[in-house]
PDB file of N, CA and C in Angstrom:
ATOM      1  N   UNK A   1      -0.289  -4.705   1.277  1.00  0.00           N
ATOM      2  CA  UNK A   1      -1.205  -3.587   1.144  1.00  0.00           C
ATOM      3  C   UNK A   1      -0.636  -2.438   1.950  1.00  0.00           C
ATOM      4  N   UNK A   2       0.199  -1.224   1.334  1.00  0.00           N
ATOM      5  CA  UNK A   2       0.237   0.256   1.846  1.00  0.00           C
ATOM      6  C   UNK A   2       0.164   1.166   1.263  1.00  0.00           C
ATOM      7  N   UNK A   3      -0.231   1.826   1.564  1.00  0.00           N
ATOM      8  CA  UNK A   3      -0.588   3.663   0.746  1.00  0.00           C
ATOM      9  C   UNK A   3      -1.431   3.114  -0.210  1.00  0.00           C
ATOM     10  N   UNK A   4      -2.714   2.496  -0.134  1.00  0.00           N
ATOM     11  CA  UNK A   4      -3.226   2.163  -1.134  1.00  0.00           C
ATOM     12  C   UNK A   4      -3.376   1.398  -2.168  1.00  0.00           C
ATOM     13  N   UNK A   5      -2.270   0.579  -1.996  1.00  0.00           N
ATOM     14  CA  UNK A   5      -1.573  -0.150  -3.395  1.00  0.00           C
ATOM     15  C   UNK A   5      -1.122  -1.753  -2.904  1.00  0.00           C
ATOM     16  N   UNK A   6      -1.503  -2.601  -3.653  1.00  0.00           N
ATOM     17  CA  UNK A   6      -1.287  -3.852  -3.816  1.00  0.00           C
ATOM     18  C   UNK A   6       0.046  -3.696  -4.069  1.00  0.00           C
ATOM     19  N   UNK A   7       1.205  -4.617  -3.577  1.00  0.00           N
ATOM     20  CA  UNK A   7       3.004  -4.822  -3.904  1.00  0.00           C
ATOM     21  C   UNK A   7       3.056  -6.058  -3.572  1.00  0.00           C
ATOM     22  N   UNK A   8       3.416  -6.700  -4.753  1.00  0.00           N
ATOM     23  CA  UNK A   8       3.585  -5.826  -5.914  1.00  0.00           C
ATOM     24  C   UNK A   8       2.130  -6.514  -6.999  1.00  0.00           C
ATOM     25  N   UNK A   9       1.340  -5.497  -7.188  1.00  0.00           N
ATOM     26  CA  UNK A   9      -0.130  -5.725  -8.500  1.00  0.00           C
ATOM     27  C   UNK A   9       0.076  -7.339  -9.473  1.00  0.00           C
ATOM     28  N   UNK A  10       1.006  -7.430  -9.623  1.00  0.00           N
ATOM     29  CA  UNK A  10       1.054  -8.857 -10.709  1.00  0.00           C
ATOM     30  C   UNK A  10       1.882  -9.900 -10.401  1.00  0.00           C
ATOM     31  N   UNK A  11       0.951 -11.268  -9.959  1.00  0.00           N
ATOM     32  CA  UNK A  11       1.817 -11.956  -8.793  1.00  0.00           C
ATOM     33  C   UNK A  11       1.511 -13.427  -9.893  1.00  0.00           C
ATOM     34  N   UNK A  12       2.817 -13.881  -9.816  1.00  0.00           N
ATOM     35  CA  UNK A  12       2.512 -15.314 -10.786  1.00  0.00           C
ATOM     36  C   UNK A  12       3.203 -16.573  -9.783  1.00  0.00           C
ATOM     37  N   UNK A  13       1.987 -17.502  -9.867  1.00  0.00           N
ATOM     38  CA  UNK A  13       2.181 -18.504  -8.989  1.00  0.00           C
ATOM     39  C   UNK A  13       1.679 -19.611  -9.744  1.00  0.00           C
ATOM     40  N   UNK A  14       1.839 -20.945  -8.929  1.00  0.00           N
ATOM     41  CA  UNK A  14       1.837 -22.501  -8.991  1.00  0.00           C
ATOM     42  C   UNK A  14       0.649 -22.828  -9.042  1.00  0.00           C
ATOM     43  N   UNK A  15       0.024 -23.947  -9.725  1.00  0.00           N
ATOM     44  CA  UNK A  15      -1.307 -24.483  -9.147  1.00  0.00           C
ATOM     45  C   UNK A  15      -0.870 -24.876  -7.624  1.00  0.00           C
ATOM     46  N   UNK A  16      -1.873 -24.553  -6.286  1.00  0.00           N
ATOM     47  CA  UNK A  16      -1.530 -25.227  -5.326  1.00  0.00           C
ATOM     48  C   UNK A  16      -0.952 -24.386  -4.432  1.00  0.00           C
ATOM     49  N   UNK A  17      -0.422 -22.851  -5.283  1.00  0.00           N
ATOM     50  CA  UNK A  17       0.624 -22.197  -3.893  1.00  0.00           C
ATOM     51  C   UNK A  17      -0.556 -21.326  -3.432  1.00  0.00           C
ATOM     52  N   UNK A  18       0.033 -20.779  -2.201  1.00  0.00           N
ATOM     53  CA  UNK A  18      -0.743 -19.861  -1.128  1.00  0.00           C
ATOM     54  C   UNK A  18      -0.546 -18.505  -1.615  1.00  0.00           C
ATOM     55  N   UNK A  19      -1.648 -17.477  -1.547  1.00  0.00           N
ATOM     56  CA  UNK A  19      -1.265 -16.285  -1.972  1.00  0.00           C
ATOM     57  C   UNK A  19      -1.151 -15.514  -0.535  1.00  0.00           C
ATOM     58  N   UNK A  20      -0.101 -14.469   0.087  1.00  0.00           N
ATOM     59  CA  UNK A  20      -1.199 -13.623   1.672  1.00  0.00           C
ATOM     60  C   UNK A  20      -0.633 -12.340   1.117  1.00  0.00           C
ATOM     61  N   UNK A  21      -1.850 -12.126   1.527  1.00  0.00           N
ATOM     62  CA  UNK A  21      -1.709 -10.426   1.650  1.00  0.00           C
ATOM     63  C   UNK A  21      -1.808  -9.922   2.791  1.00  0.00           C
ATOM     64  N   UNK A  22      -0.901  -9.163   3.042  1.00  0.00           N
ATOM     65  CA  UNK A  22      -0.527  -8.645   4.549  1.00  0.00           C
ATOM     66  C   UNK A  22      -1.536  -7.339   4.362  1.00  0.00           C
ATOM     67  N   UNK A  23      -1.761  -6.363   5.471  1.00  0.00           N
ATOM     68  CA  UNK A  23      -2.159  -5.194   5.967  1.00  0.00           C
ATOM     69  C   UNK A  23      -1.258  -4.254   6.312  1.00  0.00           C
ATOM     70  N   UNK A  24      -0.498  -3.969   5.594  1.00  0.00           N
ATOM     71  CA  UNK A  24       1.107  -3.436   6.598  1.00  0.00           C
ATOM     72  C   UNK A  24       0.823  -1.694   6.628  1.00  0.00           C
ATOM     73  N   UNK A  25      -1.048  -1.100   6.245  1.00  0.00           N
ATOM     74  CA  UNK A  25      -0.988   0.197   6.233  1.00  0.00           C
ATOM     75  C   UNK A  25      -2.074   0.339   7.534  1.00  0.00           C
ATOM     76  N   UNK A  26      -2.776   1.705   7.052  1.00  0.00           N
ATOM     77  CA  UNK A  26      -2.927   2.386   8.990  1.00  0.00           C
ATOM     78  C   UNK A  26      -4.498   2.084   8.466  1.00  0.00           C
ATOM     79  N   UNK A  27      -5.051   1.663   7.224  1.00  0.00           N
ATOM     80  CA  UNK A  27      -5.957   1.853   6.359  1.00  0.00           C
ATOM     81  C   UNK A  27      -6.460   0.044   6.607  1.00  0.00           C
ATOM     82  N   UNK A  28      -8.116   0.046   6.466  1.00  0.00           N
ATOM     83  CA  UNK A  28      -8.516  -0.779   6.369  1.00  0.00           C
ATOM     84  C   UNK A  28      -8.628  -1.280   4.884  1.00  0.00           C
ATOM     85  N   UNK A  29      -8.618  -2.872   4.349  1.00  0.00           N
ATOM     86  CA  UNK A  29      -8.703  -2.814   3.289  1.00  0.00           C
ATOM     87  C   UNK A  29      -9.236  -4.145   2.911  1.00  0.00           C
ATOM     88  N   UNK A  30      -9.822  -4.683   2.029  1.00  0.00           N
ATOM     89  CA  UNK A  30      -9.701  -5.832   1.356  1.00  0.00           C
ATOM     90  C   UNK A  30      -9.726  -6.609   0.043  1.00  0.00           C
ATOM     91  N   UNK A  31      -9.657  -7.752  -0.115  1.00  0.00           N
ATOM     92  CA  UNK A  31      -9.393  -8.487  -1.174  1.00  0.00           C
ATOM     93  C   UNK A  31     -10.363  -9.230  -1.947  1.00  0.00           C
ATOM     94  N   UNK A  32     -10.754  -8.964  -3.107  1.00  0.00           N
ATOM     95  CA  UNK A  32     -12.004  -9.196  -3.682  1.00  0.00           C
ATOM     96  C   UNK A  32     -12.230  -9.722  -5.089  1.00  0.00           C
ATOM     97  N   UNK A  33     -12.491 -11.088  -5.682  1.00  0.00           N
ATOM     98  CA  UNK A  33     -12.126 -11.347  -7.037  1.00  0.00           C
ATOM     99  C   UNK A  33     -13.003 -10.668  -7.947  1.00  0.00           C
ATOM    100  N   UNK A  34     -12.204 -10.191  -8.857  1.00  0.00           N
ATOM    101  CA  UNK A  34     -12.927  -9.096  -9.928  1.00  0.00           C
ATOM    102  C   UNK A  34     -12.347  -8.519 -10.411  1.00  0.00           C
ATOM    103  N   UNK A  35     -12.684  -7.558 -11.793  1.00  0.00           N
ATOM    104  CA  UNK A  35     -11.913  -6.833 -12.715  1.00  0.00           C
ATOM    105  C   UNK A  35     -12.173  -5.678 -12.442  1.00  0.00           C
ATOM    106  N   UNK A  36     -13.542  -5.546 -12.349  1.00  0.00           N
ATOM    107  CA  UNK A  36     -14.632  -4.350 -11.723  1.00  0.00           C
ATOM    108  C   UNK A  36     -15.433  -3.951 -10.976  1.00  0.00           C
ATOM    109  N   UNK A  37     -15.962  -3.297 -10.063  1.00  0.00           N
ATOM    110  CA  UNK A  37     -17.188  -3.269  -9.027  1.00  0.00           C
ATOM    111  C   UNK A  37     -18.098  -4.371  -9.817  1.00  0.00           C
ATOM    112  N   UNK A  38     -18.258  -4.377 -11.436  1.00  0.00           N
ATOM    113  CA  UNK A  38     -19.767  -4.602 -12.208  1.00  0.00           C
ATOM    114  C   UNK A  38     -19.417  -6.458 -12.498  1.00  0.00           C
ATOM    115  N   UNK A  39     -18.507  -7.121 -12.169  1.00  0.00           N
ATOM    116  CA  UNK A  39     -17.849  -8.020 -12.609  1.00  0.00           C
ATOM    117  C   UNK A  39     -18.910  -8.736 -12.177  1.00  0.00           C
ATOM    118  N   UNK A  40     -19.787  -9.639 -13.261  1.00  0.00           N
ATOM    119  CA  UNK A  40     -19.866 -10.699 -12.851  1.00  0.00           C
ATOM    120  C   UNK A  40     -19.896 -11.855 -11.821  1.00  0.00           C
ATOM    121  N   UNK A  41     -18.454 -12.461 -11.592  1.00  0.00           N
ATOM    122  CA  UNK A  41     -17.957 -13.059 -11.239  1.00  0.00           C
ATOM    123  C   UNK A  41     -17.647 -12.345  -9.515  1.00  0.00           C
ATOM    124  N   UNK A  42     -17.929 -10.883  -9.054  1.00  0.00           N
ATOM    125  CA  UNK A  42     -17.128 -10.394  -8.035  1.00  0.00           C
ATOM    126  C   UNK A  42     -17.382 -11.358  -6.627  1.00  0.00           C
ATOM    127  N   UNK A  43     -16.269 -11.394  -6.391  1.00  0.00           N
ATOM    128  CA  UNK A  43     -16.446 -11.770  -4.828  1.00  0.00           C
ATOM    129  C   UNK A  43     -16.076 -13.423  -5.498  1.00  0.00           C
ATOM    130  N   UNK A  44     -16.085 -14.152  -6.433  1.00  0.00           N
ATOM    131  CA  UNK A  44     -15.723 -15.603  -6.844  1.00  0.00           C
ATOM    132  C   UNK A  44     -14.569 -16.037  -7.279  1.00  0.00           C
ATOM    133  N   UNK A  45     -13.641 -16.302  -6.845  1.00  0.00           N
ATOM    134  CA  UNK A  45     -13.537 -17.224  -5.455  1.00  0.00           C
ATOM    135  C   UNK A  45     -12.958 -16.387  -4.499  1.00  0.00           C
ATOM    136  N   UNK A  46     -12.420 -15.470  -4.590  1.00  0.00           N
ATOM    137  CA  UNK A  46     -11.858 -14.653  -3.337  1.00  0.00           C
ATOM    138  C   UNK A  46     -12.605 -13.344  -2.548  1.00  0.00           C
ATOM    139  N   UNK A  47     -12.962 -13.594  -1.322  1.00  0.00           N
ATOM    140  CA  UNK A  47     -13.542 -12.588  -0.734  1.00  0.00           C
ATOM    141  C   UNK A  47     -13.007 -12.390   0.926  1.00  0.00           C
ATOM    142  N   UNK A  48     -12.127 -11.597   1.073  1.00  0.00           N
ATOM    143  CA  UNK A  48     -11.316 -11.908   2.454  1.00  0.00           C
ATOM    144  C   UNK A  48     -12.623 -10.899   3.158  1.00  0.00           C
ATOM    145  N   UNK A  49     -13.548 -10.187   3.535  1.00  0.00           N
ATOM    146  CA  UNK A  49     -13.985  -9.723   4.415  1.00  0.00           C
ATOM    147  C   UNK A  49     -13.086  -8.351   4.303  1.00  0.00           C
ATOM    148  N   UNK A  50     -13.373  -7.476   5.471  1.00  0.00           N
ATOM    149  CA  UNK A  50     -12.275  -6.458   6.089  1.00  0.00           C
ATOM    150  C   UNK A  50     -10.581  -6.912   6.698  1.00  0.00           C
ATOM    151  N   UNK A  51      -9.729  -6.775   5.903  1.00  0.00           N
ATOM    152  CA  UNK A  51      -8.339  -6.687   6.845  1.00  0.00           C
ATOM    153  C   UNK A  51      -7.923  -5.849   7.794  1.00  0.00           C
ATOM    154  N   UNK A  52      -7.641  -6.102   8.619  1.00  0.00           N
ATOM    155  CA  UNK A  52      -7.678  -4.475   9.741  1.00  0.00           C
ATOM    156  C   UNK A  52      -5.962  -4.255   9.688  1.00  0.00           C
ATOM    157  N   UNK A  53      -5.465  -3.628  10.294  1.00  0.00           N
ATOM    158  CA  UNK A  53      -4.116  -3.762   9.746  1.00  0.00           C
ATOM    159  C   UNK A  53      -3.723  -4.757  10.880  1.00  0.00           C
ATOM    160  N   UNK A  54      -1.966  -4.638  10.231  1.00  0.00           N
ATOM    161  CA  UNK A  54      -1.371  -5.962  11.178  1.00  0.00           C
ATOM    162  C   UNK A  54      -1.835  -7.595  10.554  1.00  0.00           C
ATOM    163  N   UNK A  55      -3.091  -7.365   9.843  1.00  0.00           N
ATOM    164  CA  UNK A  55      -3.306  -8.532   9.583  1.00  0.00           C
ATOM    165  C   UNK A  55      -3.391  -8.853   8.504  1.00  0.00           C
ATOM    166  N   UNK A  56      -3.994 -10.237   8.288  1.00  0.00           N
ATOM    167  CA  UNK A  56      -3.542 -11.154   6.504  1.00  0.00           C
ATOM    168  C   UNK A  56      -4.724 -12.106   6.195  1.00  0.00           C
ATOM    169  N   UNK A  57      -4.587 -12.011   4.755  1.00  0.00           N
ATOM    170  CA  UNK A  57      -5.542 -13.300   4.344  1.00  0.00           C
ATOM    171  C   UNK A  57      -5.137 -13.910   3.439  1.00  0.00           C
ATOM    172  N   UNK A  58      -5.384 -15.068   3.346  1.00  0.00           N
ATOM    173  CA  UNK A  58      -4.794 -16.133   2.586  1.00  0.00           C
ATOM    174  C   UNK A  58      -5.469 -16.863   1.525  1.00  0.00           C
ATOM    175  N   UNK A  59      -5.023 -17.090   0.619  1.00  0.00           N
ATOM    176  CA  UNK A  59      -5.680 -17.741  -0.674  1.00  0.00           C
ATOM    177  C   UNK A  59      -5.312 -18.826  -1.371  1.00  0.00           C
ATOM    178  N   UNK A  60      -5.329 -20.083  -1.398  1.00  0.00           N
ATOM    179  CA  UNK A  60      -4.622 -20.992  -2.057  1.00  0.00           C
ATOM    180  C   UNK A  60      -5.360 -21.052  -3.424  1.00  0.00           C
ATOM    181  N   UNK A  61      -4.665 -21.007  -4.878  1.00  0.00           N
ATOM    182  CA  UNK A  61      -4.701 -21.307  -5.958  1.00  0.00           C
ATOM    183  C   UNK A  61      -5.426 -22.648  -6.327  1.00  0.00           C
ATOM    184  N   UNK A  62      -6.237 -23.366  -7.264  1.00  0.00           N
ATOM    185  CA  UNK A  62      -6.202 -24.485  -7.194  1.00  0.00           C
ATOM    186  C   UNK A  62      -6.224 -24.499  -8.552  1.00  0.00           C
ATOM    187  N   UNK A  63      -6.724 -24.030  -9.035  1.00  0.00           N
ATOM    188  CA  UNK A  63      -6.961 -23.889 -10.761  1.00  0.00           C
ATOM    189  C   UNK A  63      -5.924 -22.656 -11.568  1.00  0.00           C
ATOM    190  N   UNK A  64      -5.392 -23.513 -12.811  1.00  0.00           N
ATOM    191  CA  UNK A  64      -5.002 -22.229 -13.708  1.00  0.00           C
ATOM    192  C   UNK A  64      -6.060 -21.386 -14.366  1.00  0.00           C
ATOM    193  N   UNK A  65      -5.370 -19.620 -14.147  1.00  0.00           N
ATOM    194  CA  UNK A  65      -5.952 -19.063 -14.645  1.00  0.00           C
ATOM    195  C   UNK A  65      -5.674 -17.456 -14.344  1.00  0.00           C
ATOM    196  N   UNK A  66      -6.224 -16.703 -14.493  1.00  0.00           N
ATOM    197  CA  UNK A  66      -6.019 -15.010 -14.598  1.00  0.00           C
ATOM    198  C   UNK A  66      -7.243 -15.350 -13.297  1.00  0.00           C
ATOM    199  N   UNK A  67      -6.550 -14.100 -12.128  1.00  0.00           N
ATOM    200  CA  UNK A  67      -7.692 -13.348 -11.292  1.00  0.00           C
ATOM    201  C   UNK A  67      -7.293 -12.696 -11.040  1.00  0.00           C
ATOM    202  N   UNK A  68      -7.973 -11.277 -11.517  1.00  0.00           N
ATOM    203  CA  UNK A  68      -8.053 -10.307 -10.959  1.00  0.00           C
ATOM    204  C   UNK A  68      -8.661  -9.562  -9.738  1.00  0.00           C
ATOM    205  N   UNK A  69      -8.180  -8.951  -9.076  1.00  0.00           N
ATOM    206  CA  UNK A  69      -8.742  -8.579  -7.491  1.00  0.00           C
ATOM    207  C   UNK A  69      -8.581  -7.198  -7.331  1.00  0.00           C
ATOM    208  N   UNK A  70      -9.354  -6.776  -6.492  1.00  0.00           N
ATOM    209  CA  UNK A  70      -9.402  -5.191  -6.091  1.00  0.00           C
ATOM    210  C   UNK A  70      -9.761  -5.015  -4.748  1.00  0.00           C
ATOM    211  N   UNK A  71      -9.718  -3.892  -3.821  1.00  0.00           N
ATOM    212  CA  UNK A  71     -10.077  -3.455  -2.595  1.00  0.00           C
ATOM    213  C   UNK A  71     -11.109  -2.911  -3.152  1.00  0.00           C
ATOM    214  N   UNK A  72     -12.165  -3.774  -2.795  1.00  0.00           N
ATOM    215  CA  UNK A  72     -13.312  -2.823  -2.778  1.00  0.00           C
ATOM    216  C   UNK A  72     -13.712  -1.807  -2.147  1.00  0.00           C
ATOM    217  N   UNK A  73     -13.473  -1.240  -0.767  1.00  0.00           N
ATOM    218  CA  UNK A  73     -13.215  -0.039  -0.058  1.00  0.00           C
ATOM    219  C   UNK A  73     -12.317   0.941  -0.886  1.00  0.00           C
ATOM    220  N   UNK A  74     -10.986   0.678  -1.503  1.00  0.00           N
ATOM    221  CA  UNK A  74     -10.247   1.788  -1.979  1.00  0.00           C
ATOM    222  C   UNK A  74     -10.484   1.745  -3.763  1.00  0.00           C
ATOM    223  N   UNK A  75     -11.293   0.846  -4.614  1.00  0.00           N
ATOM    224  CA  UNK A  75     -10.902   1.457  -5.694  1.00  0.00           C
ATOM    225  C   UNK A  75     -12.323   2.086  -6.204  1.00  0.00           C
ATOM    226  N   UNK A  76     -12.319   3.216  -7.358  1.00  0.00           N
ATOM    227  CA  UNK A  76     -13.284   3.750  -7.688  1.00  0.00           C
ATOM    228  C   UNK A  76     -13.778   3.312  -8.212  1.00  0.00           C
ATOM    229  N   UNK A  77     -15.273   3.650  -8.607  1.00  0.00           N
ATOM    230  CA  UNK A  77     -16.296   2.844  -9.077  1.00  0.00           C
ATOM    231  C   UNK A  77     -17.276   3.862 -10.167  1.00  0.00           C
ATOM    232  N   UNK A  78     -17.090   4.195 -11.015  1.00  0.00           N
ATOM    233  CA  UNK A  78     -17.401   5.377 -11.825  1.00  0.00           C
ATOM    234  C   UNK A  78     -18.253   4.945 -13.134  1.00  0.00           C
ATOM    235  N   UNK A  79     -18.780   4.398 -13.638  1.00  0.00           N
ATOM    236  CA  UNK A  79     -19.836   3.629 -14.586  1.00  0.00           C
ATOM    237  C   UNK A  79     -19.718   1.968 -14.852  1.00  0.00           C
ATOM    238  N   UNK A  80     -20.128   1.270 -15.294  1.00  0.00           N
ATOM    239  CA  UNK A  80     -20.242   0.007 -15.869  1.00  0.00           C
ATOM    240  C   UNK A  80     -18.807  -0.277 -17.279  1.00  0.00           C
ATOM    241  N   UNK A  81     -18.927   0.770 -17.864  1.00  0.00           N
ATOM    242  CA  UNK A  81     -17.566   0.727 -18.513  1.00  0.00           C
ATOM    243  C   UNK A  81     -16.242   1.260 -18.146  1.00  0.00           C
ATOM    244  N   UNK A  82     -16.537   1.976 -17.374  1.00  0.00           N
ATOM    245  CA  UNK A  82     -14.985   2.553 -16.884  1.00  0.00           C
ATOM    246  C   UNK A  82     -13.903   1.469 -15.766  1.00  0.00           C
ATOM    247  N   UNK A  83     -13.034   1.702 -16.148  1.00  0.00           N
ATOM    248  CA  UNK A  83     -11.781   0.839 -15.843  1.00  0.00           C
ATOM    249  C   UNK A  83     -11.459   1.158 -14.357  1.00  0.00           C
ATOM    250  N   UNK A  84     -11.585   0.380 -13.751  1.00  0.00           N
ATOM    251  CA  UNK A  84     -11.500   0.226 -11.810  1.00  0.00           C
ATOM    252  C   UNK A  84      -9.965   1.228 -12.171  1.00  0.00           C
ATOM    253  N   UNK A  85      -9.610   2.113 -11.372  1.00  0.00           N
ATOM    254  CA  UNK A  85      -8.911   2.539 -10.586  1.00  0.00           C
ATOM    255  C   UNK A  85      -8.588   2.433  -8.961  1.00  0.00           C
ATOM    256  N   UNK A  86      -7.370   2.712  -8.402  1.00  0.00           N
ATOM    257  CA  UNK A  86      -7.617   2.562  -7.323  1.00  0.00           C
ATOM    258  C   UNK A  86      -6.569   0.864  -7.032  1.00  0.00           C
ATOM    259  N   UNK A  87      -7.136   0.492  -5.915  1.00  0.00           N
ATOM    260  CA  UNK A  87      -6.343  -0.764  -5.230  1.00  0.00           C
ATOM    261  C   UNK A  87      -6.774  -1.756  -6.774  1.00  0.00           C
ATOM    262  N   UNK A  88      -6.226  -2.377  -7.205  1.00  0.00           N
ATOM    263  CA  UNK A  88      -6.647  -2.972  -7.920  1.00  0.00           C
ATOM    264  C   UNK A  88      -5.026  -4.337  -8.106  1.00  0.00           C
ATOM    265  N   UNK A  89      -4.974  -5.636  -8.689  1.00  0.00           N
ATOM    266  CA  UNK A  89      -3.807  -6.310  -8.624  1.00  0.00           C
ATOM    267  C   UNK A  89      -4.364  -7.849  -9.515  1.00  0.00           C
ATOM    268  N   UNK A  90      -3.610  -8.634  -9.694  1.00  0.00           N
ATOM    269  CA  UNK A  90      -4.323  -9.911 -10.774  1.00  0.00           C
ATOM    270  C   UNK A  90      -2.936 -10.814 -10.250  1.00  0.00           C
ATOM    271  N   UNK A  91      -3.503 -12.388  -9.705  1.00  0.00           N
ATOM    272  CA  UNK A  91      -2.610 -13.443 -10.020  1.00  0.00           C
ATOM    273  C   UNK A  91      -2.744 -14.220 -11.030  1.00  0.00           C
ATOM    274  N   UNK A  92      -1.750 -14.976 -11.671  1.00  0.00           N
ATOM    275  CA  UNK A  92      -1.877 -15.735 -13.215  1.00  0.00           C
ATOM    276  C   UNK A  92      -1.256 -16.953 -12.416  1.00  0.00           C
ATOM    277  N   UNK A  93      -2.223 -17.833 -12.110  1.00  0.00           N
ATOM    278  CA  UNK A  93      -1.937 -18.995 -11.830  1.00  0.00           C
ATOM    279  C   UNK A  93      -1.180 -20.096 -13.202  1.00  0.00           C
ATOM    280  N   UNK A  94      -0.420 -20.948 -12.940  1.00  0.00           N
ATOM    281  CA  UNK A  94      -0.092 -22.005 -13.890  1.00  0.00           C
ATOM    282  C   UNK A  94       0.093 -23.410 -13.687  1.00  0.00           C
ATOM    283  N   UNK A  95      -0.233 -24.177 -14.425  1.00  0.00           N
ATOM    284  CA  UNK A  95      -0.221 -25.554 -14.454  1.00  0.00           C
ATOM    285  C   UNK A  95       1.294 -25.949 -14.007  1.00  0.00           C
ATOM    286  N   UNK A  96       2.451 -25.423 -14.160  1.00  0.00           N
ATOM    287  CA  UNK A  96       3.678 -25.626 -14.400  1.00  0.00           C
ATOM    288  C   UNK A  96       4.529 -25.469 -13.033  1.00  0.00           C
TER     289      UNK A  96
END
């Protein structure tokens, strides 16, 4: 996490591997499962709290599948249909 931006946004991993996301900006931020502020699902299964910088949170995979995640502090939130801008990033877990 710097200048705003998940690095790198599309991360493909193992059933079983660890995801971390570091803090490496001056900016508070965090990690949040969802497509959209309106998602359903937000905050299930990933909800790190506040990262302050310097610091990390960690996520182990257990299931295949698409998750998408966003900083809820940095991305915009502009109607029920409009497309999250902002911090936004997705891991594609796999069986393989």
């Amino acid at each position: 996490m710097k200048d705003r931006v998940f690095t790198p946004q599309l991360v493909k991993v193992k059933v079983g591997d660890r995801v971390e996301w570091v803090n490496d900006d001056t900016d508070l931020h965090n990690v949040i499962s969802g497509a959209t502020h309106y998602d359903p699902d937000l905050g299930h299964p990933m909800m790190s709290g506040v990262v302050m910088w310097n610091a990390s949170y960690v996520f182990t995979f257990m299931k295949p599948g698409s998750y998408p995640y966003l900083c809820f502090i940095h991305s915009s939130m502009e109607d029920s249909s409009a497309t999250v801008r902002g911090m936004v990033g997705e891991i594609i877990v796999t069986s393989e």
